[in-house]
C-alpha atoms as a PDB file:
ATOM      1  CA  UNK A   1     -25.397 -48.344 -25.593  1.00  0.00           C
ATOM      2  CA  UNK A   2     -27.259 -51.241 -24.664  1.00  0.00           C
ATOM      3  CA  UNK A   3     -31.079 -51.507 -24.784  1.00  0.00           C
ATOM      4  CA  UNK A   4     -32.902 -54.993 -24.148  1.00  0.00           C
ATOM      5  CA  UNK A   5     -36.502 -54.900 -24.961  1.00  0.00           C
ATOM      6  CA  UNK A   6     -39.288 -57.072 -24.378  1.00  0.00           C
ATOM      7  CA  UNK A   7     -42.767 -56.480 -26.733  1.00  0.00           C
ATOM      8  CA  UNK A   8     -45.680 -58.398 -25.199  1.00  0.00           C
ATOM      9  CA  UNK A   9     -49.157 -58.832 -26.492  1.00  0.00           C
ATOM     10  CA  UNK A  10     -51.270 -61.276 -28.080  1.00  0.00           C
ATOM     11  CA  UNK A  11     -51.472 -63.117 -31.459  1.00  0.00           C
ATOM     12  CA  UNK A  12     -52.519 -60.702 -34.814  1.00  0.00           C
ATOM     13  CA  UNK A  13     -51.281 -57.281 -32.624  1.00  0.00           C
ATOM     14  CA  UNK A  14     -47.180 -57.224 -34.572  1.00  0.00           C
ATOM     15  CA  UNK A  15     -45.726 -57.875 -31.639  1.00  0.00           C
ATOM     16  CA  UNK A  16     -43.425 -60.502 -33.320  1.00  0.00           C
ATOM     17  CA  UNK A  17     -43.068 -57.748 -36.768  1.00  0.00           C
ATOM     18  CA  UNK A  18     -42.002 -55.214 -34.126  1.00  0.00           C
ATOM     19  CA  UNK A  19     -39.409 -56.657 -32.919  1.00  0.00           C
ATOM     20  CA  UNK A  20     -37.653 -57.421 -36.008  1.00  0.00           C
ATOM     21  CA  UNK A  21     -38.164 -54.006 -37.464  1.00  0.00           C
ATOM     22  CA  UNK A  22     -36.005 -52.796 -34.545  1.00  0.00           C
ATOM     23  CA  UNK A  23     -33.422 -56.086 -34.920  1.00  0.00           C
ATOM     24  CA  UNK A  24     -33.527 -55.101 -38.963  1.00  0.00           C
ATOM     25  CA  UNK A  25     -32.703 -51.732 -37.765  1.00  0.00           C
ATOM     26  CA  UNK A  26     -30.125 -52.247 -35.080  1.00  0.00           C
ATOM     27  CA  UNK A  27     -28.462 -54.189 -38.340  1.00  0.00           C
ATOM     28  CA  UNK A  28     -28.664 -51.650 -40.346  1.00  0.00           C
ATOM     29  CA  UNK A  29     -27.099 -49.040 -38.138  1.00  0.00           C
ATOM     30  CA  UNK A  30     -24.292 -51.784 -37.652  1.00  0.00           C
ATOM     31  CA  UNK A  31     -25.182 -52.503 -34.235  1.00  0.00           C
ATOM     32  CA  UNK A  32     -25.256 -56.174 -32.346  1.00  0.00           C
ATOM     33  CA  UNK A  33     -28.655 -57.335 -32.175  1.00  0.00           C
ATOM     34  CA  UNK A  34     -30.770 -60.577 -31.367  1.00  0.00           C
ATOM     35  CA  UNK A  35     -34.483 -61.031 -31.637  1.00  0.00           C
ATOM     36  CA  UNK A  36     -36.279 -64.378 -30.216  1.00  0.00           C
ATOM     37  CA  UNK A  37     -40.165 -64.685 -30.047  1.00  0.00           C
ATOM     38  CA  UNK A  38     -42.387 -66.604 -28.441  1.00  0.00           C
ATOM     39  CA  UNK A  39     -45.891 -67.145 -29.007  1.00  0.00           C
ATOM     40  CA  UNK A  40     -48.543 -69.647 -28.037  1.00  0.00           C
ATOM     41  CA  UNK A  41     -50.307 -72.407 -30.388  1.00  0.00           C
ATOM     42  CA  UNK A  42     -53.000 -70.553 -31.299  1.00  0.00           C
ATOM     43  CA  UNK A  43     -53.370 -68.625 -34.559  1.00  0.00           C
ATOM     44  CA  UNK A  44     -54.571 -65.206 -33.500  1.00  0.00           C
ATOM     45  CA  UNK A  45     -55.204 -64.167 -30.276  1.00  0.00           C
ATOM     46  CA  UNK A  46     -53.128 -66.491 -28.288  1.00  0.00           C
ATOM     47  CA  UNK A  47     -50.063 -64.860 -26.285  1.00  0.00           C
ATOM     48  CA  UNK A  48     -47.176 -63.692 -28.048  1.00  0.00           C
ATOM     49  CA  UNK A  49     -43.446 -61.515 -27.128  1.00  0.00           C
ATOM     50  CA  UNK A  50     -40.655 -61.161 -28.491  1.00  0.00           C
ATOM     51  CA  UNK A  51     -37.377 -60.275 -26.544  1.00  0.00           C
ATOM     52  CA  UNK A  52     -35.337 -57.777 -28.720  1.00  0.00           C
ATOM     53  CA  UNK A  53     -31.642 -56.825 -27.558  1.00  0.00           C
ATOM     54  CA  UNK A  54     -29.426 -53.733 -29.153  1.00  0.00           C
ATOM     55  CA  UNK A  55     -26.304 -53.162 -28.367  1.00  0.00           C
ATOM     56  CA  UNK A  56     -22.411 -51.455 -29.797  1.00  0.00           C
ATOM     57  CA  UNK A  57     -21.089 -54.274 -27.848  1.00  0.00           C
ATOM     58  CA  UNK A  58     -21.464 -58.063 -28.439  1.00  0.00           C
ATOM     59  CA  UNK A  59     -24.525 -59.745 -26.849  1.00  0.00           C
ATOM     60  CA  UNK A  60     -23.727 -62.449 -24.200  1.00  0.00           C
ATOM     61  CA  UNK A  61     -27.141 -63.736 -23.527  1.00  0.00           C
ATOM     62  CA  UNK A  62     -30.137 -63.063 -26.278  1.00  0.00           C
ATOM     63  CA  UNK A  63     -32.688 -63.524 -23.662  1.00  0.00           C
ATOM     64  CA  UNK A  64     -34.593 -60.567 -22.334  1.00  0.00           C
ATOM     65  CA  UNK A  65     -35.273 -61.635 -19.009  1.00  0.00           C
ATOM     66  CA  UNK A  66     -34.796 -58.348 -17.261  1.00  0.00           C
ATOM     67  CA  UNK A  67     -35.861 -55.406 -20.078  1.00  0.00           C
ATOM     68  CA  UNK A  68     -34.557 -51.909 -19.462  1.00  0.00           C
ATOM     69  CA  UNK A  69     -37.628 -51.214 -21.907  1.00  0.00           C
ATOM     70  CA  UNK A  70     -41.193 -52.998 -21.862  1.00  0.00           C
ATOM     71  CA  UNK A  71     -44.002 -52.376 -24.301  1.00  0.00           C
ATOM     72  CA  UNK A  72     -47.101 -53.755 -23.615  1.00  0.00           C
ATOM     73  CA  UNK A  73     -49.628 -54.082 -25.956  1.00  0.00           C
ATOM     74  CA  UNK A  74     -52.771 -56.115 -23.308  1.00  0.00           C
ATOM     75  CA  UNK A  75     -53.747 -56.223 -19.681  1.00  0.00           C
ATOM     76  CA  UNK A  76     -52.277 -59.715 -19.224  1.00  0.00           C
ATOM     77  CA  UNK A  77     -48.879 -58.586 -20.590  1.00  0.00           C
ATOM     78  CA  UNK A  78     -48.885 -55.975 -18.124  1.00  0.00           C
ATOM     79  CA  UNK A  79     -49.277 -57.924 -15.284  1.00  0.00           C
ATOM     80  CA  UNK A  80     -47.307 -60.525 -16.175  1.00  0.00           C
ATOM     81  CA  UNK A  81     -44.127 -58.888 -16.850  1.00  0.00           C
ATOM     82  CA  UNK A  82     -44.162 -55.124 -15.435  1.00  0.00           C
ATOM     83  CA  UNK A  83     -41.934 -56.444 -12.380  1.00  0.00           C
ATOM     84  CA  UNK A  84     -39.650 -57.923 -14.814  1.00  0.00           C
ATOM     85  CA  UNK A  85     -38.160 -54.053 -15.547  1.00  0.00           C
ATOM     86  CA  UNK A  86     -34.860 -53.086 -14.548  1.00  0.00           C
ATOM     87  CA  UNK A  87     -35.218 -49.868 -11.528  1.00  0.00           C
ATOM     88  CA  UNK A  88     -34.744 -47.248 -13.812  1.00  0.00           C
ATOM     89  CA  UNK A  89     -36.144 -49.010 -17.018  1.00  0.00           C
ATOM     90  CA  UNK A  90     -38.982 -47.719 -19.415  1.00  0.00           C
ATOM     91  CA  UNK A  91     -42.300 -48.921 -19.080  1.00  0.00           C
ATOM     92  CA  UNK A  92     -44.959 -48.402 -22.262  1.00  0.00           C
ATOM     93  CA  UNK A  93     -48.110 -48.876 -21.951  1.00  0.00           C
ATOM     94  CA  UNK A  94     -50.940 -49.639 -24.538  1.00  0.00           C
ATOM     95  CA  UNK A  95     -53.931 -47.461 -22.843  1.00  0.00           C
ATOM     96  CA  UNK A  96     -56.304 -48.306 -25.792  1.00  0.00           C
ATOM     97  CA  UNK A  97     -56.242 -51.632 -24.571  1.00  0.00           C
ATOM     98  CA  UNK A  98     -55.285 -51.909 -20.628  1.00  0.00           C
ATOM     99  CA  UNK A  99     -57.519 -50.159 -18.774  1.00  0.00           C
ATOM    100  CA  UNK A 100     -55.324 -50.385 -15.504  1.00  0.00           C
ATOM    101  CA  UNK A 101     -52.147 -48.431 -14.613  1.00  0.00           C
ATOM    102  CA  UNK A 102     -48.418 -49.636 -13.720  1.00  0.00           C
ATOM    103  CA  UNK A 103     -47.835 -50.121 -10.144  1.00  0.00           C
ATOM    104  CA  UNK A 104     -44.194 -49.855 -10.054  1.00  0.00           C
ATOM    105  CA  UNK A 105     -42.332 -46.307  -9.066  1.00  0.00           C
ATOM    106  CA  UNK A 106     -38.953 -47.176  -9.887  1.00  0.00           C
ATOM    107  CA  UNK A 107     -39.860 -47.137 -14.153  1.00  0.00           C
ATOM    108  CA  UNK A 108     -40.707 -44.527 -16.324  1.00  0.00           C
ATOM    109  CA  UNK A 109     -44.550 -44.960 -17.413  1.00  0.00           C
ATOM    110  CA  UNK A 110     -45.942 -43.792 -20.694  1.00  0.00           C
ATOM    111  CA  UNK A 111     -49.438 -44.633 -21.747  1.00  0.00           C
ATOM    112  CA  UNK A 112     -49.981 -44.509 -25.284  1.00  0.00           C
ATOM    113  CA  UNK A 113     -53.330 -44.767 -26.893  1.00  0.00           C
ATOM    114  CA  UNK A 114     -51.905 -46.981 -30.021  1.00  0.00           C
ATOM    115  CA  UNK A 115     -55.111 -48.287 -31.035  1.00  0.00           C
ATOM    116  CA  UNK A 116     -57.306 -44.855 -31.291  1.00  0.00           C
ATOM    117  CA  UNK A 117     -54.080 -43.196 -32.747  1.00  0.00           C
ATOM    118  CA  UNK A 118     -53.694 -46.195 -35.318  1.00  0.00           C
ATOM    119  CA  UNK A 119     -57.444 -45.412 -36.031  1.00  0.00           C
ATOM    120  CA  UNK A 120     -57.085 -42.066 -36.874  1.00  0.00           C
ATOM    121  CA  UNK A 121     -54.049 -42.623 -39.090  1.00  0.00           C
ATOM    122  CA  UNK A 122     -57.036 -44.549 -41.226  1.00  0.00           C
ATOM    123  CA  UNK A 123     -55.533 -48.292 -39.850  1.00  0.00           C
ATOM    124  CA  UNK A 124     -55.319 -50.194 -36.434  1.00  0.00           C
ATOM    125  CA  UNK A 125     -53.011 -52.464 -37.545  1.00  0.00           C
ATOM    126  CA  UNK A 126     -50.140 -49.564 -37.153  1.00  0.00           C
ATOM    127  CA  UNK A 127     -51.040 -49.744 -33.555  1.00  0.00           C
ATOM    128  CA  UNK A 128     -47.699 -51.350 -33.023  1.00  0.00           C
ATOM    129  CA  UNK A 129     -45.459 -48.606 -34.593  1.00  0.00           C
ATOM    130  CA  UNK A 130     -47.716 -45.925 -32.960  1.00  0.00           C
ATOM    131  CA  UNK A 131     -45.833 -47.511 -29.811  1.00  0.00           C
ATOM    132  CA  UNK A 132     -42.679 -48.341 -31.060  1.00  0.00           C
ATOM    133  CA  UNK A 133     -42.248 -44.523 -32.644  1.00  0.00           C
ATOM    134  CA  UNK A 134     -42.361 -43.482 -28.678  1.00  0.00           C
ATOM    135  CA  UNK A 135     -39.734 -45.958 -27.638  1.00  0.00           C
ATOM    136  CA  UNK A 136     -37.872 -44.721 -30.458  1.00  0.00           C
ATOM    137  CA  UNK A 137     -38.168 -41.295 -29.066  1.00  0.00           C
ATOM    138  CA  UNK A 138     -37.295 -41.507 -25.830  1.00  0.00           C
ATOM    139  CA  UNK A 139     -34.588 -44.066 -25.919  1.00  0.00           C
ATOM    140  CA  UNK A 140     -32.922 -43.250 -29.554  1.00  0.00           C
ATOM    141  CA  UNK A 141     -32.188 -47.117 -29.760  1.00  0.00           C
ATOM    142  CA  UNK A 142     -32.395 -46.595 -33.138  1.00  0.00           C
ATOM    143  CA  UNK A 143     -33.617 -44.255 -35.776  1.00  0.00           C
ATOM    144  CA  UNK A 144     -37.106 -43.888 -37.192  1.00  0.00           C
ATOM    145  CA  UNK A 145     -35.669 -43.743 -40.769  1.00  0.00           C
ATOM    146  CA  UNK A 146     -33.586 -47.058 -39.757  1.00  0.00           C
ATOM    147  CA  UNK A 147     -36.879 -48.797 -38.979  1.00  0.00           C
ATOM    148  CA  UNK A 148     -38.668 -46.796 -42.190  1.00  0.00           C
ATOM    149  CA  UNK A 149     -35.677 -49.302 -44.358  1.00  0.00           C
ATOM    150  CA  UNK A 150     -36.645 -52.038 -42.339  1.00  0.00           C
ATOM    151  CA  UNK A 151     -40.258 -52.381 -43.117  1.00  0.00           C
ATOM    152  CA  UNK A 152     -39.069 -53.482 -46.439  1.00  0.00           C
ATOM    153  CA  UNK A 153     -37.504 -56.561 -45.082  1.00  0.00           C
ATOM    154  CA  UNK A 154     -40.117 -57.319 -42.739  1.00  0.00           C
ATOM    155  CA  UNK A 155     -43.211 -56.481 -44.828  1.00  0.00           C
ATOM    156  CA  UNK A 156     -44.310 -58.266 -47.986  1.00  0.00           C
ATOM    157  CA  UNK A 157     -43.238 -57.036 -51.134  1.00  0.00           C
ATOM    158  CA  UNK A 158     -47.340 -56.261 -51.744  1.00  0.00           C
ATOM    159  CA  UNK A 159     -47.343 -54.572 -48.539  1.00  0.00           C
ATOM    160  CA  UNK A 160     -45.006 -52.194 -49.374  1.00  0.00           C
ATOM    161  CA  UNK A 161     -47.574 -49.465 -50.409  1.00  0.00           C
ATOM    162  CA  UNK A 162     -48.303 -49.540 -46.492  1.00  0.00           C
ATOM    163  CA  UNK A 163     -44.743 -48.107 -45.642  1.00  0.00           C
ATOM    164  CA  UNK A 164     -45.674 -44.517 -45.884  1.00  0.00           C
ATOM    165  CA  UNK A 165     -48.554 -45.130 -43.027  1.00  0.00           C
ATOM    166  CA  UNK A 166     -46.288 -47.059 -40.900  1.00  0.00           C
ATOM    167  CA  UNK A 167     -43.810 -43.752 -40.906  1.00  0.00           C
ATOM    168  CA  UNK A 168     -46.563 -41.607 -40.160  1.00  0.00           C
ATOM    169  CA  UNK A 169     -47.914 -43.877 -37.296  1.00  0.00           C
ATOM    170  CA  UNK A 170     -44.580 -44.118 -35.836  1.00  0.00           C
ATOM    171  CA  UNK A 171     -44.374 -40.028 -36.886  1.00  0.00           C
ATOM    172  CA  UNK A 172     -46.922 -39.851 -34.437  1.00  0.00           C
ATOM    173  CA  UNK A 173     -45.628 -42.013 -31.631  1.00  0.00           C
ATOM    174  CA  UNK A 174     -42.726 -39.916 -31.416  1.00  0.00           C
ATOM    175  CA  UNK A 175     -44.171 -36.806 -31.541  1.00  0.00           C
ATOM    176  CA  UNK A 176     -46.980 -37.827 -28.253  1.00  0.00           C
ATOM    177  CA  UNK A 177     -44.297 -38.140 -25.973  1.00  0.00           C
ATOM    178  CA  UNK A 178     -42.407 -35.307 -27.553  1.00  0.00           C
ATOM    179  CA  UNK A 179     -44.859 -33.098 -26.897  1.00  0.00           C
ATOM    180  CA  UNK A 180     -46.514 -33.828 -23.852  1.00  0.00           C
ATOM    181  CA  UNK A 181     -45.947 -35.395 -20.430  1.00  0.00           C
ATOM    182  CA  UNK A 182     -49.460 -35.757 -19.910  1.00  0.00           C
ATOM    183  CA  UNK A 183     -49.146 -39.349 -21.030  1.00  0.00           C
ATOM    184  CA  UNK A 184     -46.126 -40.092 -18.626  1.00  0.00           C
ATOM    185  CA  UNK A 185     -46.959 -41.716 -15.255  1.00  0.00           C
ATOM    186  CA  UNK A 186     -44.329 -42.755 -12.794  1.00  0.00           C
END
């Protein structure tokens, strides 16, 4: 198994607290793992990704330059890195937020309403793990009760109350592309 994810967005979205929930989780399950963001100077709202890479085998290179798996969180992150996909490679797409579709016909498209769903759950800050619940789902990278452990590590010890509604927002990610290709494109 080797998965090498890239999670783009901008500043204040979790894109960086994403990806190490899955690198926490990756370590948890014993698996190799490397996580590297990058972000711009700005506090909120500037760009930010994070390149996240799971494997059973060592990792030669930690940089994601070529993602079998691409989550997407704004419309410049889109079109700045949906070419970088491997043919083949998973493509998800926040559609709360981007309000254009994928171009490419060699990925598997999802577009997942993170925000609204987030909103509903009572908090659009789980926007993130409304998203990462569906990569979860349909590559089995690692499991949801692997990244339930690692919000403890990744979350403040005062944010802990929080953990139950990040399980339930990434509950829910799962269980949209679980139950319906309507969101699938591509």
């Amino acid at each position: 198994m080797y998965e090498a994810i890239l999670i783009a967005g901008f500043g204040g979205q979790g894109v960086l607290s994403t990806g190490q929930l899955l690198a926490y989780a990756g370590m948890l399950e014993g698996k190799h793992v490397s996580w590297i963001p990058s972000y711009g100077p700005e506090m909120r709202g500037g760009t930010a990704n994070c390149g996240v890479t799971i494997s059973d085998s060592p990792i030669s290179s930690p940089v994601v330059s070529e993602p079998t798996s691409l989550i997407v969180m704004n419309r410049p992150s889109l079109e700045k890195f949906e070419e970088s996909v491997v043919p083949g490679g998973l493509l998800l797409v926040n559609s709360s937020l981007i309000d254009i579709k994928a171009t490419r016909k060699d990925i598997r498209v999802y577009y997942i309403p993170a925000n609204e769903l987030a909103e509903e759950l009572g908090d659009a800050r789980v926007a993130g793990n409304v998203i990462l619940g569906a990569l979860l789902e349909l590559t089995g990278v690692v499991s949801l009760d692997a990244v339930e452990k690692s919000l403890r590590e990744v979350l403040p010890a005062h944010r802990h109350k929080l953990i139950p509604l990040n399980r339930r927002a990434l509950e829910t990610g799962a269980a949209l592309v679980r139950r319906s290709t309507a969101v699938r494109a591509g």
